[in-house]
C-alpha atoms as a PDB file:
ATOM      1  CA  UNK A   1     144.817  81.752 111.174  1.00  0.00           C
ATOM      2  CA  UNK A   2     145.618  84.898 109.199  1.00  0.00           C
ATOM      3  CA  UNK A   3     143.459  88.438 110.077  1.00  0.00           C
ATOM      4  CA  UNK A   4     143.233  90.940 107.233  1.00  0.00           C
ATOM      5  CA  UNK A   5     144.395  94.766 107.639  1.00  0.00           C
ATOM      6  CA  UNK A   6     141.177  96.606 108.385  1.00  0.00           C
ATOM      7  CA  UNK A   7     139.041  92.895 109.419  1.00  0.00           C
ATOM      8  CA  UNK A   8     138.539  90.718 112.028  1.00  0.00           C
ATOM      9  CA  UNK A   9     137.713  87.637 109.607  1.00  0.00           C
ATOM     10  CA  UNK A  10     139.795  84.866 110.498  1.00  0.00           C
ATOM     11  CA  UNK A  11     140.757  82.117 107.416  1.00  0.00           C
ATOM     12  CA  UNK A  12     140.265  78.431 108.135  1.00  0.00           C
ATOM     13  CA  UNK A  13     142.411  76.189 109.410  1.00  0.00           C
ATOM     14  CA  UNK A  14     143.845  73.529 107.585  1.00  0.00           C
ATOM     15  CA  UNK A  15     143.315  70.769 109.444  1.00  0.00           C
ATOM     16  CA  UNK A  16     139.074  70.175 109.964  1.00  0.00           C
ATOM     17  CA  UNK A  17     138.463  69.120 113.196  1.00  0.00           C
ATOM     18  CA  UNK A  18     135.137  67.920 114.252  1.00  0.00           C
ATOM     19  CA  UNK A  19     133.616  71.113 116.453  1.00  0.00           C
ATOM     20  CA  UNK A  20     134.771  74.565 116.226  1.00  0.00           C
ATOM     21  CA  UNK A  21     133.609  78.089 117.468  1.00  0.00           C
ATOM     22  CA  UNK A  22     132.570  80.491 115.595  1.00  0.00           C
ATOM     23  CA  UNK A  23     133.025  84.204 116.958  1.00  0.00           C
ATOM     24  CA  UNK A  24     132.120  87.268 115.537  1.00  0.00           C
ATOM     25  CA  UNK A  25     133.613  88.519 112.319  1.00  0.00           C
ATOM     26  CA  UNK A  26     135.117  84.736 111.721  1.00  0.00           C
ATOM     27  CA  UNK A  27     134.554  81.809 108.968  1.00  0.00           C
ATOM     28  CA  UNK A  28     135.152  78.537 110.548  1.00  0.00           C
ATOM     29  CA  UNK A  29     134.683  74.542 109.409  1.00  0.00           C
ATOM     30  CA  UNK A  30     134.072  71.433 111.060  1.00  0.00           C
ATOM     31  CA  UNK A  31     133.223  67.816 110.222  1.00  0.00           C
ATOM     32  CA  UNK A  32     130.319  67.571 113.273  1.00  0.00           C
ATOM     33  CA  UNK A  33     129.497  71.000 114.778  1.00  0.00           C
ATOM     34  CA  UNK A  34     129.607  74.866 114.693  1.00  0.00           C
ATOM     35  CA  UNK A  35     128.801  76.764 117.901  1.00  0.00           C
ATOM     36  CA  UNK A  36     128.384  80.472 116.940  1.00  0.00           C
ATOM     37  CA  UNK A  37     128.690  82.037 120.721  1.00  0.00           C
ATOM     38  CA  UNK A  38     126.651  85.163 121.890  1.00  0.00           C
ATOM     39  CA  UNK A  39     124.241  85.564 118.976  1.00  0.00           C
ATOM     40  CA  UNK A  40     122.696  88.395 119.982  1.00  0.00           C
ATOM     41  CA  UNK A  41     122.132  91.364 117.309  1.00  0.00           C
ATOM     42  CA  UNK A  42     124.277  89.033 114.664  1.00  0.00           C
ATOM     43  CA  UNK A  43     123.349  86.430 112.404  1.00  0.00           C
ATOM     44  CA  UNK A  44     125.072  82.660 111.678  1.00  0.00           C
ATOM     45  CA  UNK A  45     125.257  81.217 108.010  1.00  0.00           C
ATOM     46  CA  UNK A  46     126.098  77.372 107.989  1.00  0.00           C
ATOM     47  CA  UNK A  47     126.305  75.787 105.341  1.00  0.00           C
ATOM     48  CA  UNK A  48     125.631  71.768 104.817  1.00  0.00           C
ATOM     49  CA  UNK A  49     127.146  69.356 102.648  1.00  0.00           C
ATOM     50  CA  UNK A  50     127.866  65.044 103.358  1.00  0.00           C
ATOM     51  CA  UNK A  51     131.583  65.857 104.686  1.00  0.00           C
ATOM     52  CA  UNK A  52     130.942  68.630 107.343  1.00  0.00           C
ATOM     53  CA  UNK A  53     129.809  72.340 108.335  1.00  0.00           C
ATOM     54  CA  UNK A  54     131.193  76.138 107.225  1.00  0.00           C
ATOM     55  CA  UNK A  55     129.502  78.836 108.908  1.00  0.00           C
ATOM     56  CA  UNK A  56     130.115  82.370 109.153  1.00  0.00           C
ATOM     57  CA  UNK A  57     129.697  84.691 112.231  1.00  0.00           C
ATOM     58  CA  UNK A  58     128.140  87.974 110.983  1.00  0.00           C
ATOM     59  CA  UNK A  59     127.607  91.189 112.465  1.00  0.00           C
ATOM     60  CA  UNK A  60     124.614  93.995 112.098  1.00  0.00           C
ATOM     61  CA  UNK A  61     127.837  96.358 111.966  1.00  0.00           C
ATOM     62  CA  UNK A  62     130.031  94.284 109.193  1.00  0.00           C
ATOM     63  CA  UNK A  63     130.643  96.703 106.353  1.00  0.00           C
ATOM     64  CA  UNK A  64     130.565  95.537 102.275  1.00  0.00           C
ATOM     65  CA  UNK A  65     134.283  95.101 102.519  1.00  0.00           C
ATOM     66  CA  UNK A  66     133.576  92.707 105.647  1.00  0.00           C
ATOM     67  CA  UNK A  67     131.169  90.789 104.288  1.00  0.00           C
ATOM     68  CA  UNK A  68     132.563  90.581 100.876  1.00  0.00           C
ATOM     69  CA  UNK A  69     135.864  88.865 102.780  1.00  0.00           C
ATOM     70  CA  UNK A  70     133.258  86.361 104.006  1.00  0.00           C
ATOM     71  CA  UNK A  71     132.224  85.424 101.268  1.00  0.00           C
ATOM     72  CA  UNK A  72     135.632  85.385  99.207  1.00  0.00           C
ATOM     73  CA  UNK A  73     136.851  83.024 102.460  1.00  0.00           C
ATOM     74  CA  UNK A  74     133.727  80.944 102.170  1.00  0.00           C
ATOM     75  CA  UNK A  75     133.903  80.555  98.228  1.00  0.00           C
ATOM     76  CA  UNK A  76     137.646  79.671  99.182  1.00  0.00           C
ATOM     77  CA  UNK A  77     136.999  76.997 101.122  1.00  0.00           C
ATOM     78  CA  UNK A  78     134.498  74.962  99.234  1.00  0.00           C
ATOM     79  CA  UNK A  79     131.400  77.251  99.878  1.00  0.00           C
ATOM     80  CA  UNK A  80     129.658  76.436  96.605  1.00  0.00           C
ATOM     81  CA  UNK A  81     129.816  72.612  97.235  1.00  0.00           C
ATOM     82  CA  UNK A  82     127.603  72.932 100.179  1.00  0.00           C
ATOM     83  CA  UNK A  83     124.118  72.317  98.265  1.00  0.00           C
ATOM     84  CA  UNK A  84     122.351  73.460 101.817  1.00  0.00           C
ATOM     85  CA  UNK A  85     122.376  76.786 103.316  1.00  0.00           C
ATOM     86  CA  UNK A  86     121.224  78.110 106.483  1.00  0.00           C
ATOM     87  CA  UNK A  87     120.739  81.810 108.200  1.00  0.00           C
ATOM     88  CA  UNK A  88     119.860  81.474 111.849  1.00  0.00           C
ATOM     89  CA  UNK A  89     120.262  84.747 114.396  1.00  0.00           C
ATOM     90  CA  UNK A  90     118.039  87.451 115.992  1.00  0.00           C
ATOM     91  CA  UNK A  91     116.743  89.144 112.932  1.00  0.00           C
ATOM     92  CA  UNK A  92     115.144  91.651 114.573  1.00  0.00           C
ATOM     93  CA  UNK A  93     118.170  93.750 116.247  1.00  0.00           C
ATOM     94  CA  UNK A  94     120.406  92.484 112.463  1.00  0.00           C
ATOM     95  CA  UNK A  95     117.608  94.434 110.441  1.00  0.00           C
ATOM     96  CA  UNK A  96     117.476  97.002 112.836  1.00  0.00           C
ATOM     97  CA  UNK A  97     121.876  97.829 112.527  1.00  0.00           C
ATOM     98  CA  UNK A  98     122.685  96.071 109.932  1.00  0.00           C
ATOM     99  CA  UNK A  99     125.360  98.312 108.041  1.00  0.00           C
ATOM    100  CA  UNK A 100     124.917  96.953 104.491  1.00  0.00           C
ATOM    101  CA  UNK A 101     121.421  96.406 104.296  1.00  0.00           C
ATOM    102  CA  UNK A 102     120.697  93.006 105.141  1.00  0.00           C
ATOM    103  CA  UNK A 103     116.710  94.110 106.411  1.00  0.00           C
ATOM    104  CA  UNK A 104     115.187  91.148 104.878  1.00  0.00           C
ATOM    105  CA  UNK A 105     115.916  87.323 105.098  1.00  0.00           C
ATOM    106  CA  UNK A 106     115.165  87.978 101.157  1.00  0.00           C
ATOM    107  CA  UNK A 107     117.953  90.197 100.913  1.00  0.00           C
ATOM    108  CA  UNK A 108     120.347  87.864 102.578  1.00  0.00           C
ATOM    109  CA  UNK A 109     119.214  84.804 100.288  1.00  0.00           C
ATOM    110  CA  UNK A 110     119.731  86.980  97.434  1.00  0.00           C
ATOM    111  CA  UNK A 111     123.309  87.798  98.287  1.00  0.00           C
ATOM    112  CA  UNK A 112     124.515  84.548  99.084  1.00  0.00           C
ATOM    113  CA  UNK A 113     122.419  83.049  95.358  1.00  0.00           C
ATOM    114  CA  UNK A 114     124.789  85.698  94.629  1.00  0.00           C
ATOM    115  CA  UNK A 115     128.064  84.584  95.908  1.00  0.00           C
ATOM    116  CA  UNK A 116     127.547  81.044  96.614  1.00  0.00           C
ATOM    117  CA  UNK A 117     125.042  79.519  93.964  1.00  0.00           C
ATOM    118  CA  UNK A 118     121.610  79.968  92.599  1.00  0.00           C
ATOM    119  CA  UNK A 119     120.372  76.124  93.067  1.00  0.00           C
ATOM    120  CA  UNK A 120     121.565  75.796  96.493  1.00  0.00           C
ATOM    121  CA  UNK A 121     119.015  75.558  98.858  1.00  0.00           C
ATOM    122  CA  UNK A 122     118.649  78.452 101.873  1.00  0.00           C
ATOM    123  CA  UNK A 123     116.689  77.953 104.887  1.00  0.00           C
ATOM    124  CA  UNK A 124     115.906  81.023 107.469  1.00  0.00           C
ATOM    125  CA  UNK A 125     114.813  80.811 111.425  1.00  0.00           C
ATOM    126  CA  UNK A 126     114.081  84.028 113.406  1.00  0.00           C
ATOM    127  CA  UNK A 127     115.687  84.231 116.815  1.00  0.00           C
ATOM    128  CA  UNK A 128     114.812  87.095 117.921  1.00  0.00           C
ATOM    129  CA  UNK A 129     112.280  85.970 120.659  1.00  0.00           C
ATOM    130  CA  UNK A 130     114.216  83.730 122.526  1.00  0.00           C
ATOM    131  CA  UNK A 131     117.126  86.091 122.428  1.00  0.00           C
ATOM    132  CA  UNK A 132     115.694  87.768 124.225  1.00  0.00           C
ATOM    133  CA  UNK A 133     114.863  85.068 127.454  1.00  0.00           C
ATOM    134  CA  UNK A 134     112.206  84.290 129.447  1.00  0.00           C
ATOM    135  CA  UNK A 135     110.947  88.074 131.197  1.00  0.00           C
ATOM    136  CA  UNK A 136     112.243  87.472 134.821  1.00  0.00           C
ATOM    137  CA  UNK A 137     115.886  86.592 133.027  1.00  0.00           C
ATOM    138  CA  UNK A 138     116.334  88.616 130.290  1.00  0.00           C
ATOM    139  CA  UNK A 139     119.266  87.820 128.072  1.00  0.00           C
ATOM    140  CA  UNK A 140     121.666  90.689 127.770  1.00  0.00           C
ATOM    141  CA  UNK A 141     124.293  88.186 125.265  1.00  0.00           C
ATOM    142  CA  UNK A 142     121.845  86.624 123.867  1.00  0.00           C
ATOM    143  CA  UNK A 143     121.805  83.251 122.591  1.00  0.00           C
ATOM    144  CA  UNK A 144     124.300  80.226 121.693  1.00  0.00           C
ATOM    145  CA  UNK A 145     123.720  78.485 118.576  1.00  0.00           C
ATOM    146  CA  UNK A 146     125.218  75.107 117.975  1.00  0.00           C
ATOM    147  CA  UNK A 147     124.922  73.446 114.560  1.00  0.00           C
ATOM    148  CA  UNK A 148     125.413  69.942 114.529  1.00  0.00           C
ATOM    149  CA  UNK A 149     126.205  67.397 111.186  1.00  0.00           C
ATOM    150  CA  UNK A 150     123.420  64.984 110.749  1.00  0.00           C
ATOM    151  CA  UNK A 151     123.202  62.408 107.795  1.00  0.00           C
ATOM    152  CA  UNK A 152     120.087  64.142 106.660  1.00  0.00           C
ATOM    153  CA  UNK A 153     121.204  67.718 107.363  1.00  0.00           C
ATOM    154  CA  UNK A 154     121.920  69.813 110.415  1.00  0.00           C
ATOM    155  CA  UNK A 155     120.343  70.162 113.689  1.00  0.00           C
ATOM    156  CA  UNK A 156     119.884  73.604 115.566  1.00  0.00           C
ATOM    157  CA  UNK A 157     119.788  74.541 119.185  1.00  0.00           C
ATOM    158  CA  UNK A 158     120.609  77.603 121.460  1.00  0.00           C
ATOM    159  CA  UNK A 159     121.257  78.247 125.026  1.00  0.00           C
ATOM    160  CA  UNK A 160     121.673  81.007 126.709  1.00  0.00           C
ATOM    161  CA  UNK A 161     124.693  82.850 126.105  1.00  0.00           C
ATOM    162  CA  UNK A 162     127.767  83.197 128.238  1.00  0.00           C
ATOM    163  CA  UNK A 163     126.757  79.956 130.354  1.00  0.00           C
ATOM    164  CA  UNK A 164     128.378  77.270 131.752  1.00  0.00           C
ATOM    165  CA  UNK A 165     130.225  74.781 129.145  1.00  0.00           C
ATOM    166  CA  UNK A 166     127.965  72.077 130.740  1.00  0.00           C
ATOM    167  CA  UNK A 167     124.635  74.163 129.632  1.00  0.00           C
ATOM    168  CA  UNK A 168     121.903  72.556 128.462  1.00  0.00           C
ATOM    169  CA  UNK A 169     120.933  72.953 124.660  1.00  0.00           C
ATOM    170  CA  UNK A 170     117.350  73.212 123.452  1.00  0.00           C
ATOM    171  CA  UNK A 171     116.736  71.658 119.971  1.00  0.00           C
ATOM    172  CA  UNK A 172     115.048  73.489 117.339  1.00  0.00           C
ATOM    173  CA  UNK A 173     112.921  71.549 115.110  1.00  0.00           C
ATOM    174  CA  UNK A 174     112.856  71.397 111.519  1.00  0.00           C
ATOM    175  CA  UNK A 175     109.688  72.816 110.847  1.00  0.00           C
ATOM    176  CA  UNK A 176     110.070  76.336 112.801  1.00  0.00           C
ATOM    177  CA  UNK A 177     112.938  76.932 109.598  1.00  0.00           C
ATOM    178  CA  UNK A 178     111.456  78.485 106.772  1.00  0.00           C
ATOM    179  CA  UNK A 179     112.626  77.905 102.699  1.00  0.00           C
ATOM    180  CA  UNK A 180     113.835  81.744 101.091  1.00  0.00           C
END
């Protein structure tokens, strides 16, 4: 992995292995699942295609240069062959900080039609109330979110953030995601 001067985005690795993390400020790949750790005031972008996953991590507090290195690093590694698109991540508290304007899932869509394709598909899901954890346990790290590589598409679920690596992971279905 290779970090720029000013940025902590993170190239891929060569090698695609089948589950990889994906921390803040970092573009990652895997042939069966993406777990994007902490999700609490950021978003994750992963996108779908027959041979695996490439998300990005993104922060509220990314600037242009930041997020234009994600995108150059997605483009890079195949980004516009992945016909399927999705932004999961508590956009509440993104809106709220985000540092380049990113205060609408429309906005989002629109830069990634942008950078990664106009005919790809993009799909949206709202975190920000289970972020957030049941009242009696609020969670201060938020949320885990794992992506997983189905033959159909991917498959979300969270857990609380900052648990044990045996947690258990909730599934999200299908229909909570929403076409942009």
């Amino acid at each position: 992995m290779t970090k720029g001067n000013d940025t902590k985005i993170t190239t891929l690795p060569g090698n695609l292995g089948s589950h990889d993390n994906v921390t803040e400020y970092t573009v990652a790949a895997a042939r069966t699942q993406l777990t994007y750790p902490a999700i609490q005031q950021c978003i994750s972008i992963t996108g779908f295609n027959a041979y695996g996953l490439l998300g990005a991590h993104v922060s509220p507090g990314a600037n242009n240069k930041q997020i234009a290195e994600t995108f150059k690093i997605l483009i890079e590694h195949g980004g516009k062959s992945y016909p399927t698109w999705y932004v999961v991540g508590n956009f509440e508290q993104h809106f709220k900080w985000t540092k380049v304007g990113w205060n609408s899932t429309l906005k989002i869509a629109g830069a990634m039609r942008d950078n990664l394709g106009e005919l790809l598909t993009y799909y949206s899901l709202d975190t920000s109330a289970v972020s957030k954890g049941p009242v009696n346990d609020p969670w201060s790290w938020g949320i885990d979110i794992r992506a997983t590589h189905t033959t159909s598409g991917v498959e979300f679920a969270y857990a609380k953030a900052l648990g044990p690596n045996t947690k258990t992971f909730t599934t999200i279905p299908d229909v909570f995601f929403i076409q942009v």
